[in-house]
C-alpha atoms as a PDB file:
ATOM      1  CA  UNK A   1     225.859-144.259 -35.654  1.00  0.00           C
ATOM      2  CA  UNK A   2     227.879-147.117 -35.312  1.00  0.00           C
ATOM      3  CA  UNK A   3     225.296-148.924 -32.897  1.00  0.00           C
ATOM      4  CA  UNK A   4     222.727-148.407 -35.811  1.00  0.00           C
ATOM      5  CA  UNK A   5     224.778-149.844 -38.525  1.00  0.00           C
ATOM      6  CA  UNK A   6     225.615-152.660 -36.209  1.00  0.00           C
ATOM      7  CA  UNK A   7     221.953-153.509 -35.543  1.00  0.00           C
ATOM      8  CA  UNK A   8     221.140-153.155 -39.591  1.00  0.00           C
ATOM      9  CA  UNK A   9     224.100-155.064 -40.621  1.00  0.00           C
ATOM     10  CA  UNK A  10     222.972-157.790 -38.507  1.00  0.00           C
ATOM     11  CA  UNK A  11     219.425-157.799 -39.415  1.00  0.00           C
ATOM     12  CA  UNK A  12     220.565-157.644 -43.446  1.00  0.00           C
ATOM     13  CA  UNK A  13     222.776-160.652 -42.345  1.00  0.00           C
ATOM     14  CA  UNK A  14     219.569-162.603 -40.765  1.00  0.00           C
ATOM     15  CA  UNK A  15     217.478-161.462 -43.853  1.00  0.00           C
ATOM     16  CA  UNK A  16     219.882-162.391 -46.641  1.00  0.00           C
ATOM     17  CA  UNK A  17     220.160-166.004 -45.074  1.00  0.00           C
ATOM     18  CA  UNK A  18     216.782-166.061 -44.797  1.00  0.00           C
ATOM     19  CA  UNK A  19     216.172-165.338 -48.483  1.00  0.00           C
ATOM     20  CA  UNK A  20     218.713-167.957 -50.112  1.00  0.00           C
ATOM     21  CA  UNK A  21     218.676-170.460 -47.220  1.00  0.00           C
ATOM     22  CA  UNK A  22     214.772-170.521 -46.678  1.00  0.00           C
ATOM     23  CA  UNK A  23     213.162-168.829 -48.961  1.00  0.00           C
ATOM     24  CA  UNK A  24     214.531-170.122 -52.276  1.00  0.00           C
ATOM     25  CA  UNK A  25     213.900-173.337 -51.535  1.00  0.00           C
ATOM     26  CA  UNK A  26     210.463-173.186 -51.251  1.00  0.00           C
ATOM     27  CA  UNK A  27     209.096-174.689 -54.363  1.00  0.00           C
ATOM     28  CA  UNK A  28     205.790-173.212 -54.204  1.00  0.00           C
ATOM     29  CA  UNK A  29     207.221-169.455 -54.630  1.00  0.00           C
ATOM     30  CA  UNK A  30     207.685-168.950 -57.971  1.00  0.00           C
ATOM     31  CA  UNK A  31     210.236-166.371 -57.368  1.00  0.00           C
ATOM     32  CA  UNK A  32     211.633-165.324 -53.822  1.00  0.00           C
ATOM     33  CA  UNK A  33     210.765-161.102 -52.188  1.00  0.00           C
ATOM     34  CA  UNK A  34     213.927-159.401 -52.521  1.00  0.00           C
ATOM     35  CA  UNK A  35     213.761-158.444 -48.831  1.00  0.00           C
ATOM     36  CA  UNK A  36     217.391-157.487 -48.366  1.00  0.00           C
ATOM     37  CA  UNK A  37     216.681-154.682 -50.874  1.00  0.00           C
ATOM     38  CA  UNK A  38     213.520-153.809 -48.887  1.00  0.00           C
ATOM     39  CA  UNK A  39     215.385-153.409 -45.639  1.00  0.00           C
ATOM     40  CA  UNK A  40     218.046-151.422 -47.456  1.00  0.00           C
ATOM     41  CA  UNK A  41     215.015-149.195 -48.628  1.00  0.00           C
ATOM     42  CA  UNK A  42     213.722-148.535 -45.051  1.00  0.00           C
ATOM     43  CA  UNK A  43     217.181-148.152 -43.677  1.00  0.00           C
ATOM     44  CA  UNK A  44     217.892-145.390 -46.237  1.00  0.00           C
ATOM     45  CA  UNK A  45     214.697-143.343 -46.153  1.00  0.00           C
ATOM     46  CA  UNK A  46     214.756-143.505 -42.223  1.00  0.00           C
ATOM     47  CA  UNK A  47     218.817-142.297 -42.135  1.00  0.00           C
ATOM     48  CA  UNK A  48     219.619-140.869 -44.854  1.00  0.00           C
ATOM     49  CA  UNK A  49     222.126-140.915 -47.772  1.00  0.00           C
ATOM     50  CA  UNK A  50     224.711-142.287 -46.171  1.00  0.00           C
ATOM     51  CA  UNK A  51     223.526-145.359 -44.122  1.00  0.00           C
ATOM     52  CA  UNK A  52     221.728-146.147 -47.350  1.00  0.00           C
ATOM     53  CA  UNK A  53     224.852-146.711 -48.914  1.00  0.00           C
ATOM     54  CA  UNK A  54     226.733-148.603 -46.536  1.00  0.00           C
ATOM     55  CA  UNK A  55     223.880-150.853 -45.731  1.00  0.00           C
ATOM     56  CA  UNK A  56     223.163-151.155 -49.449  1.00  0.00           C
ATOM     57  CA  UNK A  57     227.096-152.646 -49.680  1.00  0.00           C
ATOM     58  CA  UNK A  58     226.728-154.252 -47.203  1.00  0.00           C
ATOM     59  CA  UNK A  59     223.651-156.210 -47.851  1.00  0.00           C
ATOM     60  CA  UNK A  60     225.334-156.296 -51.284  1.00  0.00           C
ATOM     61  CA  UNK A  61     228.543-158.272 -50.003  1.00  0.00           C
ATOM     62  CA  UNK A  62     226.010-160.355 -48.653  1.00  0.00           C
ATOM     63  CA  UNK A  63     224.115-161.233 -50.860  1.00  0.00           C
ATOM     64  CA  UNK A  64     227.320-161.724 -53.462  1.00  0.00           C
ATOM     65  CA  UNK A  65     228.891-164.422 -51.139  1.00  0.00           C
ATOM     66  CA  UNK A  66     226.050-166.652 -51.118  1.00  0.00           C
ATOM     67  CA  UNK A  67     225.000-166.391 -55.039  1.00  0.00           C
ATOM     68  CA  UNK A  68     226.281-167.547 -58.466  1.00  0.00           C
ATOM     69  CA  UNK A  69     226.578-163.426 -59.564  1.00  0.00           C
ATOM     70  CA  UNK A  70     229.324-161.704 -60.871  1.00  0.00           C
ATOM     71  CA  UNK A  71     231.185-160.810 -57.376  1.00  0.00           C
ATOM     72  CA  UNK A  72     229.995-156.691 -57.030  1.00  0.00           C
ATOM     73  CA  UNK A  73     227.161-156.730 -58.580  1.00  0.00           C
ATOM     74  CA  UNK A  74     224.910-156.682 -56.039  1.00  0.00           C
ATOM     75  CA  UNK A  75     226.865-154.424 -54.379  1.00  0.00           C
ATOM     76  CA  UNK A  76     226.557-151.862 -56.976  1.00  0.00           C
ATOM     77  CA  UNK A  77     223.050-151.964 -57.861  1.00  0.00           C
ATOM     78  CA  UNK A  78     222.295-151.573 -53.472  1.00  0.00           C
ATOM     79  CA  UNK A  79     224.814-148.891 -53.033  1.00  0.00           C
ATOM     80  CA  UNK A  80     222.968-146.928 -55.833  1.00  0.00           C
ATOM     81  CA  UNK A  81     219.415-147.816 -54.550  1.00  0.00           C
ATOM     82  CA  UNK A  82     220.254-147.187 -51.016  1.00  0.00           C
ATOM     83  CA  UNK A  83     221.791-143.723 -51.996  1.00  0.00           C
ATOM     84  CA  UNK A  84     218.139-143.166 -54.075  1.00  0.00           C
ATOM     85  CA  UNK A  85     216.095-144.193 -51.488  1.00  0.00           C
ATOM     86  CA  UNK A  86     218.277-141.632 -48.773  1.00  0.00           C
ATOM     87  CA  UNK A  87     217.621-138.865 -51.297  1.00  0.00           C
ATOM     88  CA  UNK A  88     213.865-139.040 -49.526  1.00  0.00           C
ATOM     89  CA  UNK A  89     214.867-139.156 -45.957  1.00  0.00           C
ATOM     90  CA  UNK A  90     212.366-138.139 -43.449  1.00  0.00           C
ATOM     91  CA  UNK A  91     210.347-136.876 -46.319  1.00  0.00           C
ATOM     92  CA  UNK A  92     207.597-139.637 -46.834  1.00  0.00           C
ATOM     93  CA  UNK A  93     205.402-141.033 -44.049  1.00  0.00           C
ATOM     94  CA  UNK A  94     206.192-144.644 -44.090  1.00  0.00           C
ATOM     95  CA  UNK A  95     203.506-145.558 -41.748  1.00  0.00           C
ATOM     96  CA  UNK A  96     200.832-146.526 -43.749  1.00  0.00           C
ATOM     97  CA  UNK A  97     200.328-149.128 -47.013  1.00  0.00           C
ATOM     98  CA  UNK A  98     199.994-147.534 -49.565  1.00  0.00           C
ATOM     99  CA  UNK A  99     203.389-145.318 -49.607  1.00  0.00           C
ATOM    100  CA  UNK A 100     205.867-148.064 -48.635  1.00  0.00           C
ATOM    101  CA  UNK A 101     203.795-150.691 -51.266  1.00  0.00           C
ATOM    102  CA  UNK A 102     204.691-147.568 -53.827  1.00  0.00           C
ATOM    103  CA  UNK A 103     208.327-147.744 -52.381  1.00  0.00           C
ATOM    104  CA  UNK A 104     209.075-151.418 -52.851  1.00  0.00           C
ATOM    105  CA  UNK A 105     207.797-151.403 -56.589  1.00  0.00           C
ATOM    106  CA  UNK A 106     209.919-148.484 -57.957  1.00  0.00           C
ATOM    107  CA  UNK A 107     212.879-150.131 -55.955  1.00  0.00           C
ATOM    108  CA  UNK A 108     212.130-153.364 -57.598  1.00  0.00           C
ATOM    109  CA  UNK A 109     211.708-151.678 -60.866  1.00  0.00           C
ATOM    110  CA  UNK A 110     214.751-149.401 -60.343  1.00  0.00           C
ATOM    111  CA  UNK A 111     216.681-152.217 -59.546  1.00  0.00           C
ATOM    112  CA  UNK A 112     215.335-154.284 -63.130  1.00  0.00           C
ATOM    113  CA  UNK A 113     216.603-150.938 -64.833  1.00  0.00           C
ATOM    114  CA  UNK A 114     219.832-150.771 -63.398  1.00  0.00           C
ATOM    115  CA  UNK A 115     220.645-154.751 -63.790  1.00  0.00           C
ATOM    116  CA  UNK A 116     219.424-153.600 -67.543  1.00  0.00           C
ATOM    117  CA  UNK A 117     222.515-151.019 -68.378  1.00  0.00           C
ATOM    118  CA  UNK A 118     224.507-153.290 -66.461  1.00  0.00           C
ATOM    119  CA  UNK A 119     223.729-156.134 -68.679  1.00  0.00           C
ATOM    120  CA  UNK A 120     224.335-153.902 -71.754  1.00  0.00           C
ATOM    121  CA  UNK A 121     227.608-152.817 -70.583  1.00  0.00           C
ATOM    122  CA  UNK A 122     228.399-156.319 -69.484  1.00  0.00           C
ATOM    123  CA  UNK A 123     226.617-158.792 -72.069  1.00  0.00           C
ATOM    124  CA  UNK A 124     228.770-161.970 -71.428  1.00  0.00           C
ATOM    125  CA  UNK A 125     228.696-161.955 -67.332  1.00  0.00           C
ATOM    126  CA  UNK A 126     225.568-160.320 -66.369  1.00  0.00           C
ATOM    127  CA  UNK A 127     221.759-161.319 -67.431  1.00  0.00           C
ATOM    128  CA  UNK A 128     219.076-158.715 -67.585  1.00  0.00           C
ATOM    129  CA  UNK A 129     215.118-159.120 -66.295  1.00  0.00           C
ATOM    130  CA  UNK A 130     212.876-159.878 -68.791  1.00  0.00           C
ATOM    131  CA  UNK A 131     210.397-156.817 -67.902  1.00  0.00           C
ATOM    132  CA  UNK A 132     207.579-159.477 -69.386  1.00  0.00           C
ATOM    133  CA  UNK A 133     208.077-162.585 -68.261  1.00  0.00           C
ATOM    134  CA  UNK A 134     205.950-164.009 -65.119  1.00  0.00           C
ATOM    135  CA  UNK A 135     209.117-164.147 -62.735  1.00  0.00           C
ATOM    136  CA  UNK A 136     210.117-160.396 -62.643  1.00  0.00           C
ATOM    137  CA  UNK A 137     206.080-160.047 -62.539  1.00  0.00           C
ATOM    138  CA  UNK A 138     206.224-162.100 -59.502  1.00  0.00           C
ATOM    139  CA  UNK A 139     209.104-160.552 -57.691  1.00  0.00           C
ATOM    140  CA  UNK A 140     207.229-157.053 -58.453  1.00  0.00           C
ATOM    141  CA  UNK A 141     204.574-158.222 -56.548  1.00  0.00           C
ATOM    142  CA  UNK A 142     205.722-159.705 -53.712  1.00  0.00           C
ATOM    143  CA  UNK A 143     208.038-157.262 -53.072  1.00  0.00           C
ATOM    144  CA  UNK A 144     204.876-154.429 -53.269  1.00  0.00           C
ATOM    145  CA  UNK A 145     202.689-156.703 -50.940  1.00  0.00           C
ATOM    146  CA  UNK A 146     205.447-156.847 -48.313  1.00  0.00           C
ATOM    147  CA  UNK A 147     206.926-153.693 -48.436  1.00  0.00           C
ATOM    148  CA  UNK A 148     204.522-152.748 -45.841  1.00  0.00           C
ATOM    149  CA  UNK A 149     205.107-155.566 -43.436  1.00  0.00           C
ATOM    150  CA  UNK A 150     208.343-155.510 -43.727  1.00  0.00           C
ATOM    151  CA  UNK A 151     208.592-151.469 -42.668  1.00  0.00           C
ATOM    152  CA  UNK A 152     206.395-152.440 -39.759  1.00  0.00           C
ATOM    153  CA  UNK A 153     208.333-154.795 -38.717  1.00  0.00           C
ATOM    154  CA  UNK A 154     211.403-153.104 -39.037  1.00  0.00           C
ATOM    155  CA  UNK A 155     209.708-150.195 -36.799  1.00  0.00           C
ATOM    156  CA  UNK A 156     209.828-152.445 -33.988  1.00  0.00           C
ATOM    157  CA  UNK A 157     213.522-151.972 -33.744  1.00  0.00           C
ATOM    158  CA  UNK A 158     213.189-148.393 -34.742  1.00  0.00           C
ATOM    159  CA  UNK A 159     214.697-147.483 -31.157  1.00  0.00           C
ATOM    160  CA  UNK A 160     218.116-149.067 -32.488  1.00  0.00           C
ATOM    161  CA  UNK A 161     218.674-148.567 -35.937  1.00  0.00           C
ATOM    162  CA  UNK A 162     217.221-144.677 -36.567  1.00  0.00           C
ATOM    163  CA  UNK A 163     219.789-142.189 -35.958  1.00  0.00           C
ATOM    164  CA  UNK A 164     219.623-138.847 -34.181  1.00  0.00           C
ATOM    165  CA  UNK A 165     218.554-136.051 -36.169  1.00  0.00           C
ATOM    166  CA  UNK A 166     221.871-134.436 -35.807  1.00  0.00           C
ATOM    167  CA  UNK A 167     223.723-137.263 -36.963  1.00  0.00           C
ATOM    168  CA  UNK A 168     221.816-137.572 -40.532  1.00  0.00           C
ATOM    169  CA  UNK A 169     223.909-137.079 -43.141  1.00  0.00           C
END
């Protein structure tokens, strides 16, 4: 277990610098793919409840170092995905398009909900997605398109970051 969490951790770390180092500034993308969330996703269904947690934190921490965010907040709104997404371990073939696509919209949507009651509870420090504007629009739809690609790409490393059977929790 620890090897796998190792080898996520690290690839969360190489993804979340990717996505605020890189990615946001690009000024063609009108948004940047929320791929640390993605990850988290695959890392959750694949192992279960409880690496979908601790990855989710962890990408959270991340993630909360290198952005403007109240600190925690993205650790809360991963730790509760990742938990969701380990509800449907080794449930759901992954494998194809059309599943994971289905995957990374209701994460991105679950995670526009959640920021929502977050914001409500929180008016002053935390601001809500617009469901309707073009931006969350955007991120919806990268994040569908490469929810795919990103699983298969992540299945290249499946060797080192799945767990036994017996150790699922």
């Amino acid at each position: 277990m620890i090897k796998s969490f190792s080898v996520s951790t690290l690839i969360l770390l190489c993804v979340t610098l990717l996505e605020s180092a890189v990615l946001a500034n690009i000024s063609v993308l009108p948004v940047v793919p929320d791929l640390a969330l993605i990850c988290v996703l695959y890392f959750s269904i694949e192992n279960g409840k409880l690496m979908g947690e601790a990855t989710g934190f962890v990408s959270g921490v991340f993630l909360d170092f290198l952005s403007a965010c109240p600190f925690g907040l993205n650790c809360l709104l991963r730790t509760i995905i990742g938990f969701i997404g380990g509800i449907f371990n080794k449930t759901l073939n992954t494998e194809g398009f059309f599943i994971p696509a289905l995957l990374g919209f209701c994460a991105t949507v679950l995670k526009a909900i959640l920021l929502w009651i977050i914001s409500l509870l929180y008016p002053s420090s935390v601001v809500a997605y617009n469901p309707f504007t073009i931006v969350f629009l955007f991120e919806l739809l990268f994040n569908t398109i490469l929810t795919p690609f990103v699983f298969k790409f992540l299945g290249l490393f499946r060797k080192n970051i799945i767990l036994k059977p017996e150790t699922i929790i």
